[in-house]
N, C-alpha and C. Protein backbone atom coordinates (compact mmCIF):
# COMPACT_ATOMS: atom_id res chain seq x y z
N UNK A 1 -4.87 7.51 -20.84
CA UNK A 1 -4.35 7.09 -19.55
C UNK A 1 -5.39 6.19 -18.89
N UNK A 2 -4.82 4.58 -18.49
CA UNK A 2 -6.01 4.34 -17.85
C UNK A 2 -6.60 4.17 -16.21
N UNK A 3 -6.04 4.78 -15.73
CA UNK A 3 -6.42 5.63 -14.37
C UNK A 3 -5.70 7.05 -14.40
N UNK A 4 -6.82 7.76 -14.47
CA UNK A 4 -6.08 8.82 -14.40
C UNK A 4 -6.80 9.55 -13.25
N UNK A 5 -6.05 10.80 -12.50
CA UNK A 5 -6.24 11.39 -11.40
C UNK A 5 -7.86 12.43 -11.40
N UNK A 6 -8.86 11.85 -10.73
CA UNK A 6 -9.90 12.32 -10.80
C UNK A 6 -10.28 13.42 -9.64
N UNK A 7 -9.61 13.69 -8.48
CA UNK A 7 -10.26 14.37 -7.81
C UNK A 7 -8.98 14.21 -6.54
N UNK A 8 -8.73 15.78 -6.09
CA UNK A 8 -7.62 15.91 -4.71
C UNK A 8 -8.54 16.75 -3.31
N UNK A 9 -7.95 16.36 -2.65
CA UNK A 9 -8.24 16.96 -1.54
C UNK A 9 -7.50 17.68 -0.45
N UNK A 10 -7.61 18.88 -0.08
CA UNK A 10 -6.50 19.81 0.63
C UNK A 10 -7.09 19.67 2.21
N UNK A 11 -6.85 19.16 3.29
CA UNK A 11 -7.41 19.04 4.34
C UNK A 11 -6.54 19.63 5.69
N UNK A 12 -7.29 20.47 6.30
CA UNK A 12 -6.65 21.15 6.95
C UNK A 12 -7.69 21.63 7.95
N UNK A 13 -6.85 22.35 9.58
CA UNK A 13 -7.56 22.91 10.05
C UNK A 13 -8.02 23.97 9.97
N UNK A 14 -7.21 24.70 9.04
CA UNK A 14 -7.40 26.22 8.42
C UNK A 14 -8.28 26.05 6.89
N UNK A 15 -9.14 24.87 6.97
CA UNK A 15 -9.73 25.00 6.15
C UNK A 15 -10.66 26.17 5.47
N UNK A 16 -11.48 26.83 6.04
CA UNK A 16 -12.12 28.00 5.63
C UNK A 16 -11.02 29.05 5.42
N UNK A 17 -10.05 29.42 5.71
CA UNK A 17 -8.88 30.25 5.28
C UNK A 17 -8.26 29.37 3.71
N UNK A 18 -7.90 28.32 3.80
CA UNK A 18 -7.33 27.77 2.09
C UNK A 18 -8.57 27.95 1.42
N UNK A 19 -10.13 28.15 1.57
CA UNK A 19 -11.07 27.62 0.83
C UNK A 19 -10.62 28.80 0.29
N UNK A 20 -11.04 30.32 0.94
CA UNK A 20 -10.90 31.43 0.28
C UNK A 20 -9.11 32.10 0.02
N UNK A 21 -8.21 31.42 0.03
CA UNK A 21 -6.93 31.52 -0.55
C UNK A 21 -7.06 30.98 -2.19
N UNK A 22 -7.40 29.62 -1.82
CA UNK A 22 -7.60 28.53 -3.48
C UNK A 22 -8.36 29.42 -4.33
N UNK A 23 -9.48 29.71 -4.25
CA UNK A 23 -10.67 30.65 -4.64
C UNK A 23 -9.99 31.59 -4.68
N UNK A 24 -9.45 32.81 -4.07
CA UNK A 24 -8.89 34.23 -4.89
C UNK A 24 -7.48 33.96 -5.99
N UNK A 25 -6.46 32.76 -5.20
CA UNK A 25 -5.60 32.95 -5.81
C UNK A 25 -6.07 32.50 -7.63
N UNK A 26 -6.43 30.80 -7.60
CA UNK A 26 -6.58 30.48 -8.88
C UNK A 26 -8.40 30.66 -9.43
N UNK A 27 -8.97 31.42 -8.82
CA UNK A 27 -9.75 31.76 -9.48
C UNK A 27 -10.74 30.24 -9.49
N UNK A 28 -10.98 30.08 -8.40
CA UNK A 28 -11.71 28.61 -8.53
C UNK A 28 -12.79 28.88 -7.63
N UNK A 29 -14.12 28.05 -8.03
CA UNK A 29 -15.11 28.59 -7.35
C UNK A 29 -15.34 27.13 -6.64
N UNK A 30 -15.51 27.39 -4.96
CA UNK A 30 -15.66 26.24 -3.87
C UNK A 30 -17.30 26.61 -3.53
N UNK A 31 -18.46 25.77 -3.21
CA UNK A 31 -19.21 25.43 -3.00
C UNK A 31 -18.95 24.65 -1.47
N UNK A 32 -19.56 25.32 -0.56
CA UNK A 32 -19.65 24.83 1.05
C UNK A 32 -20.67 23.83 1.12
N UNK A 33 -20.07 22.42 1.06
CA UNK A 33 -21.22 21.55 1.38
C UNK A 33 -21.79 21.39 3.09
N UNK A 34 -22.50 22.02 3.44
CA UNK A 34 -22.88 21.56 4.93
C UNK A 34 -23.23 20.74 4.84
N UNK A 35 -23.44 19.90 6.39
CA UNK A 35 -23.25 20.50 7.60
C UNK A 35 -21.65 20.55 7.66
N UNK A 36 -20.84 19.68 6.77
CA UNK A 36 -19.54 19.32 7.23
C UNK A 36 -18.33 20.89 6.44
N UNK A 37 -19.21 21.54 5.99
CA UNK A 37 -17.94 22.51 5.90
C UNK A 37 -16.86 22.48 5.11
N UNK A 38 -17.60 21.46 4.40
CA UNK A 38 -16.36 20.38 3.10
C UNK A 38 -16.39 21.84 1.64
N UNK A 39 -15.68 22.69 1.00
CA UNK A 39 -15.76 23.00 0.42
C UNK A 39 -14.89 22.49 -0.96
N UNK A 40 -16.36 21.96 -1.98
CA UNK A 40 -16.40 21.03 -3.04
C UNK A 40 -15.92 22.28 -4.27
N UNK A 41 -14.57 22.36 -4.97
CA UNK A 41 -13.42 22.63 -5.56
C UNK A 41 -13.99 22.96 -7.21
N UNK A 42 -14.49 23.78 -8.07
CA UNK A 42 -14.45 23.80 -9.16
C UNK A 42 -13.47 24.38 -9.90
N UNK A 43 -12.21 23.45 -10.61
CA UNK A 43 -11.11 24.25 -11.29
C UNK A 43 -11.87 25.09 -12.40
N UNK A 44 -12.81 24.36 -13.13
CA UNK A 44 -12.87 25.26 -14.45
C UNK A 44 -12.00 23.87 -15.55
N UNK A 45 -11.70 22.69 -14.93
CA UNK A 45 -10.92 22.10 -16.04
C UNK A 45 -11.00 20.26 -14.78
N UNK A 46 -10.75 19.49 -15.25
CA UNK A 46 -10.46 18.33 -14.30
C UNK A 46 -9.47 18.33 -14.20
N UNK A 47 -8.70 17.52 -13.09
CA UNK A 47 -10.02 17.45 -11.44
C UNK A 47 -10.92 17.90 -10.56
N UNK A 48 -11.65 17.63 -10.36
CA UNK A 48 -12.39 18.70 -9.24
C UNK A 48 -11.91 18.13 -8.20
N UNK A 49 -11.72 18.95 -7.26
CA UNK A 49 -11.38 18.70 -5.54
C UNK A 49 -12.06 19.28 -4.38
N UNK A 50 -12.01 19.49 -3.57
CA UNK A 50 -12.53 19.34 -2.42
C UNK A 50 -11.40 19.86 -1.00
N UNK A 51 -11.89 20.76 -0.39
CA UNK A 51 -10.75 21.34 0.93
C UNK A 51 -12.27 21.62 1.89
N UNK A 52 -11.37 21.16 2.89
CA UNK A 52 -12.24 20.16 4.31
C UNK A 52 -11.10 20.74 5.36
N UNK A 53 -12.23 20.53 6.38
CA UNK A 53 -11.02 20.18 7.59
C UNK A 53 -10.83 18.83 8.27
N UNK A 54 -9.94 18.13 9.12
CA UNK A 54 -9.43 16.78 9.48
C UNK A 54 -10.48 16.50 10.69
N UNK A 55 -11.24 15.43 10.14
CA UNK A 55 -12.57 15.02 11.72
C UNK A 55 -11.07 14.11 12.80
N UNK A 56 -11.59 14.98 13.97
CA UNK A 56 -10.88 14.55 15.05
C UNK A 56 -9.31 15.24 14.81
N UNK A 57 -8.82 15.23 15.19
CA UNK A 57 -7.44 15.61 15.56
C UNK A 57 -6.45 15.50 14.55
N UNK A 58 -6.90 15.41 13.60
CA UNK A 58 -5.28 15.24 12.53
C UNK A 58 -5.18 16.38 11.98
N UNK A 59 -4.26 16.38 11.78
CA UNK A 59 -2.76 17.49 11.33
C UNK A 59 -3.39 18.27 9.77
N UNK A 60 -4.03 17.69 9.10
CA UNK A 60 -4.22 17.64 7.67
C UNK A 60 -2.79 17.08 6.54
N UNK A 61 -3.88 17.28 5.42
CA UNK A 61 -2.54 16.44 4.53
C UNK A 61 -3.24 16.52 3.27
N UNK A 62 -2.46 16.25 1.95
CA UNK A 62 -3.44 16.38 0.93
C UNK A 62 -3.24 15.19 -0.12
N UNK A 63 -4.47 15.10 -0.56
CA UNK A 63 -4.57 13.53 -1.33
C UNK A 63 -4.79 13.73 -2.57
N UNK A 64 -4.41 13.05 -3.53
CA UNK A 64 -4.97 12.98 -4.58
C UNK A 64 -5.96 11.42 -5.12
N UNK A 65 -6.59 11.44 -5.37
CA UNK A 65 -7.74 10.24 -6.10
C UNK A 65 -7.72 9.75 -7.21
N UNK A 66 -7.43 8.37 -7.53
CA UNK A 66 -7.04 7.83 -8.69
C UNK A 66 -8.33 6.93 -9.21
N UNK A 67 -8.93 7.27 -10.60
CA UNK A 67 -10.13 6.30 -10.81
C UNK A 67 -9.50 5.12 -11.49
N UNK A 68 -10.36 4.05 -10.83
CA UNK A 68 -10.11 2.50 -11.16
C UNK A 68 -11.65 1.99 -11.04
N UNK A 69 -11.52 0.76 -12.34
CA UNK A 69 -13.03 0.28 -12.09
C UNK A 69 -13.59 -0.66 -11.23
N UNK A 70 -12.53 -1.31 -10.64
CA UNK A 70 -12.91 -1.95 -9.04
C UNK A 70 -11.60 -1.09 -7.82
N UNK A 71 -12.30 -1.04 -7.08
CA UNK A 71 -11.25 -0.27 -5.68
C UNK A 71 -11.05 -1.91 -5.02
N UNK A 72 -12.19 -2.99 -4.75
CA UNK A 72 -12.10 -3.98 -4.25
C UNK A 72 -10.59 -5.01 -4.94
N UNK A 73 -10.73 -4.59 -6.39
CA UNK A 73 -9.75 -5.13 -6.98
C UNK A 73 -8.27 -4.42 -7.06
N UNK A 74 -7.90 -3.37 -6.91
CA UNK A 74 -7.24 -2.41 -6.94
C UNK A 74 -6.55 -2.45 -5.12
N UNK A 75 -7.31 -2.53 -4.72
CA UNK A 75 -6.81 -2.83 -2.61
C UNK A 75 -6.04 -3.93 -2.71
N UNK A 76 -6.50 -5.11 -3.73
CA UNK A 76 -5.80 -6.27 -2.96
C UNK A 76 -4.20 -5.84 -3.98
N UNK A 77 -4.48 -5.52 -5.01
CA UNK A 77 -2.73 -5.25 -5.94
C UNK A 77 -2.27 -4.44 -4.83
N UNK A 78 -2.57 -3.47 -4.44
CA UNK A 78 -1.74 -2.40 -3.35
C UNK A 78 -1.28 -3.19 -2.39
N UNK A 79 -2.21 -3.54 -1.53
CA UNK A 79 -1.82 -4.33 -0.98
C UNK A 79 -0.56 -5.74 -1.13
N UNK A 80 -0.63 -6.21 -2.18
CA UNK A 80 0.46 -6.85 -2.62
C UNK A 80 1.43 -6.72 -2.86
N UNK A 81 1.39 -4.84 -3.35
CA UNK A 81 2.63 -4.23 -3.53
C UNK A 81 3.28 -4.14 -2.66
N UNK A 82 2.74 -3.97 -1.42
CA UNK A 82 3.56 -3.33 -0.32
C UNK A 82 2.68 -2.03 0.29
N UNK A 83 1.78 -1.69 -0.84
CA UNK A 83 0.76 -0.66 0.60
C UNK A 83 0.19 -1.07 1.34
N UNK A 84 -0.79 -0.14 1.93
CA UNK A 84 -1.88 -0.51 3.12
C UNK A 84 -2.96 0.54 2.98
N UNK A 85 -4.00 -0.79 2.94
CA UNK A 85 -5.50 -0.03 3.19
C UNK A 85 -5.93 0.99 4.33
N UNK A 86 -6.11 2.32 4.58
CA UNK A 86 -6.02 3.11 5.43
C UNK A 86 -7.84 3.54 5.68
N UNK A 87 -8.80 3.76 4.52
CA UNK A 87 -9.80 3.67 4.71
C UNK A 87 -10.94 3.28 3.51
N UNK A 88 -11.98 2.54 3.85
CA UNK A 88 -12.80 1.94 3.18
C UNK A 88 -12.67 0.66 2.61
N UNK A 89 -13.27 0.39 1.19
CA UNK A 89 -14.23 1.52 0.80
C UNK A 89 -15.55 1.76 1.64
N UNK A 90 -16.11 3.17 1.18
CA UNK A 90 -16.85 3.71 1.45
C UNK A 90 -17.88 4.48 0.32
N UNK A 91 -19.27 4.30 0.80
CA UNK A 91 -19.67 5.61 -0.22
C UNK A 91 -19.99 6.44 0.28
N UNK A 92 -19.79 7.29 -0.68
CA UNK A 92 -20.25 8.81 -0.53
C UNK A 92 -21.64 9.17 -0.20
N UNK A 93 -22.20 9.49 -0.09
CA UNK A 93 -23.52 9.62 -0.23
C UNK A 93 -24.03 10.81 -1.34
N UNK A 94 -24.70 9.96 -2.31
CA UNK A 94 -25.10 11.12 -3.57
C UNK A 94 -23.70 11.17 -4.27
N UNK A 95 -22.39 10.26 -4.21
CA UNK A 95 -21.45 10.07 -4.46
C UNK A 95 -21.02 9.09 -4.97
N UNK A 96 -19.75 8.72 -5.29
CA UNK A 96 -19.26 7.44 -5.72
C UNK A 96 -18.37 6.50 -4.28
N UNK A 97 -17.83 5.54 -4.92
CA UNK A 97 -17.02 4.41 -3.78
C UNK A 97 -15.80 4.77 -4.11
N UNK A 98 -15.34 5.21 -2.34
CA UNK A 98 -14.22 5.80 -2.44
C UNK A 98 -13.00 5.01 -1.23
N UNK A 99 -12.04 5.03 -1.39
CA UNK A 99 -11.29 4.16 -0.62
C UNK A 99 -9.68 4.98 -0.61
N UNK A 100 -9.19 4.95 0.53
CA UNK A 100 -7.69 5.47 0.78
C UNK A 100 -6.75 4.78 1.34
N UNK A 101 -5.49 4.58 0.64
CA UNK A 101 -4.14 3.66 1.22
C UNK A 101 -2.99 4.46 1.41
N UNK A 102 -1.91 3.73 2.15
CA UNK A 102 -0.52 4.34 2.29
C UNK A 102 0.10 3.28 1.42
N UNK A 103 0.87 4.61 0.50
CA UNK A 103 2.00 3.86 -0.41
C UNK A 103 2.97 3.52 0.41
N UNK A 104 4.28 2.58 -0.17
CA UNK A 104 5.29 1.79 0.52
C UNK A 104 5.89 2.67 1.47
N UNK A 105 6.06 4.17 1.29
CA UNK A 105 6.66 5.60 1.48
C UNK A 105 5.26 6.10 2.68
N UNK A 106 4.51 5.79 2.67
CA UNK A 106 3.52 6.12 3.95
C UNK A 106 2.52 7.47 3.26
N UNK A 107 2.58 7.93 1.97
CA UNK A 107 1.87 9.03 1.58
C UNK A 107 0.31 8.62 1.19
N UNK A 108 -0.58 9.30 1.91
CA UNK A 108 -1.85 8.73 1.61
C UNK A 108 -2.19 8.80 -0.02
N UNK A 109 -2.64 7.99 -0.51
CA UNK A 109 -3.56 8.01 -1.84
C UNK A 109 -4.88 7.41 -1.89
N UNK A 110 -6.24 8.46 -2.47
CA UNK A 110 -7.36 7.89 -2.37
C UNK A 110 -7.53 7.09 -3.94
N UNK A 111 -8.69 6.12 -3.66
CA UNK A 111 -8.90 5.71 -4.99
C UNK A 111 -10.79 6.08 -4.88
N UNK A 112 -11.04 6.61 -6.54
CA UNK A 112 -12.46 6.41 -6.72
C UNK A 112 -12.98 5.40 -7.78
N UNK A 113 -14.24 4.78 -7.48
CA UNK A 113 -14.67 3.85 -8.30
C UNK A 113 -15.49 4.22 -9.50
N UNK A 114 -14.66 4.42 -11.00
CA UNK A 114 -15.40 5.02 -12.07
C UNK A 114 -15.83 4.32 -12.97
């Protein structure tokens, strides 16, 4: 496959409640990255993901991350398609370049740079 889905994210304000739901139900071990409370997702298999809560006021929502070897190149096709750039790119810090759009349908999708 040549992008295939590298990494989701469950974001919510009940984040510390899904961290330890995800974790008992499927048996997945989350790692609390402080200061931000981001708990970083080990299935035991790929993807790894990540459950956070929403900075500032949003609702939460959950994403999934698609690796591509340019995001710069990958924004402008979306964009052409009919999406929209919603954030970045950005890096991570101690991370990779990460960037998020709305498909034609308005559902967020992140992309990472692999």
């Amino acid at each position: 496959m040549p992008n295939p889905v590298v990494h989701f994210e469950i974001i919510s304000k009940e984040a510390k409640a899904l961290q330890s739901f995800y974790g008992k139900t499927f048996g997945w071990k989350i790692k609390n990255m402080k200061p931000m409370d981001y708990g970083l997702v080990d299935t035991g298999a790929s993807p790894m993901g990540g459950i956070g809560a929403p900075m500032g006021r949003g609702k939460g929502w959950v994403t999934f991350y698609v690796g591509v070897k340019s995001i710069a190149k990958t924004l402008k096709s979306i964009e052409k398609a009919g999406g929209k750039t919603i954030m970045g790119p950005m890096q991570v810090p101690n991370g990779p370049l990460i960037a998020q759009f709305r498909d034609p349908a308005g559902n967020r999708i992140g992309l990472v740079q692999t």
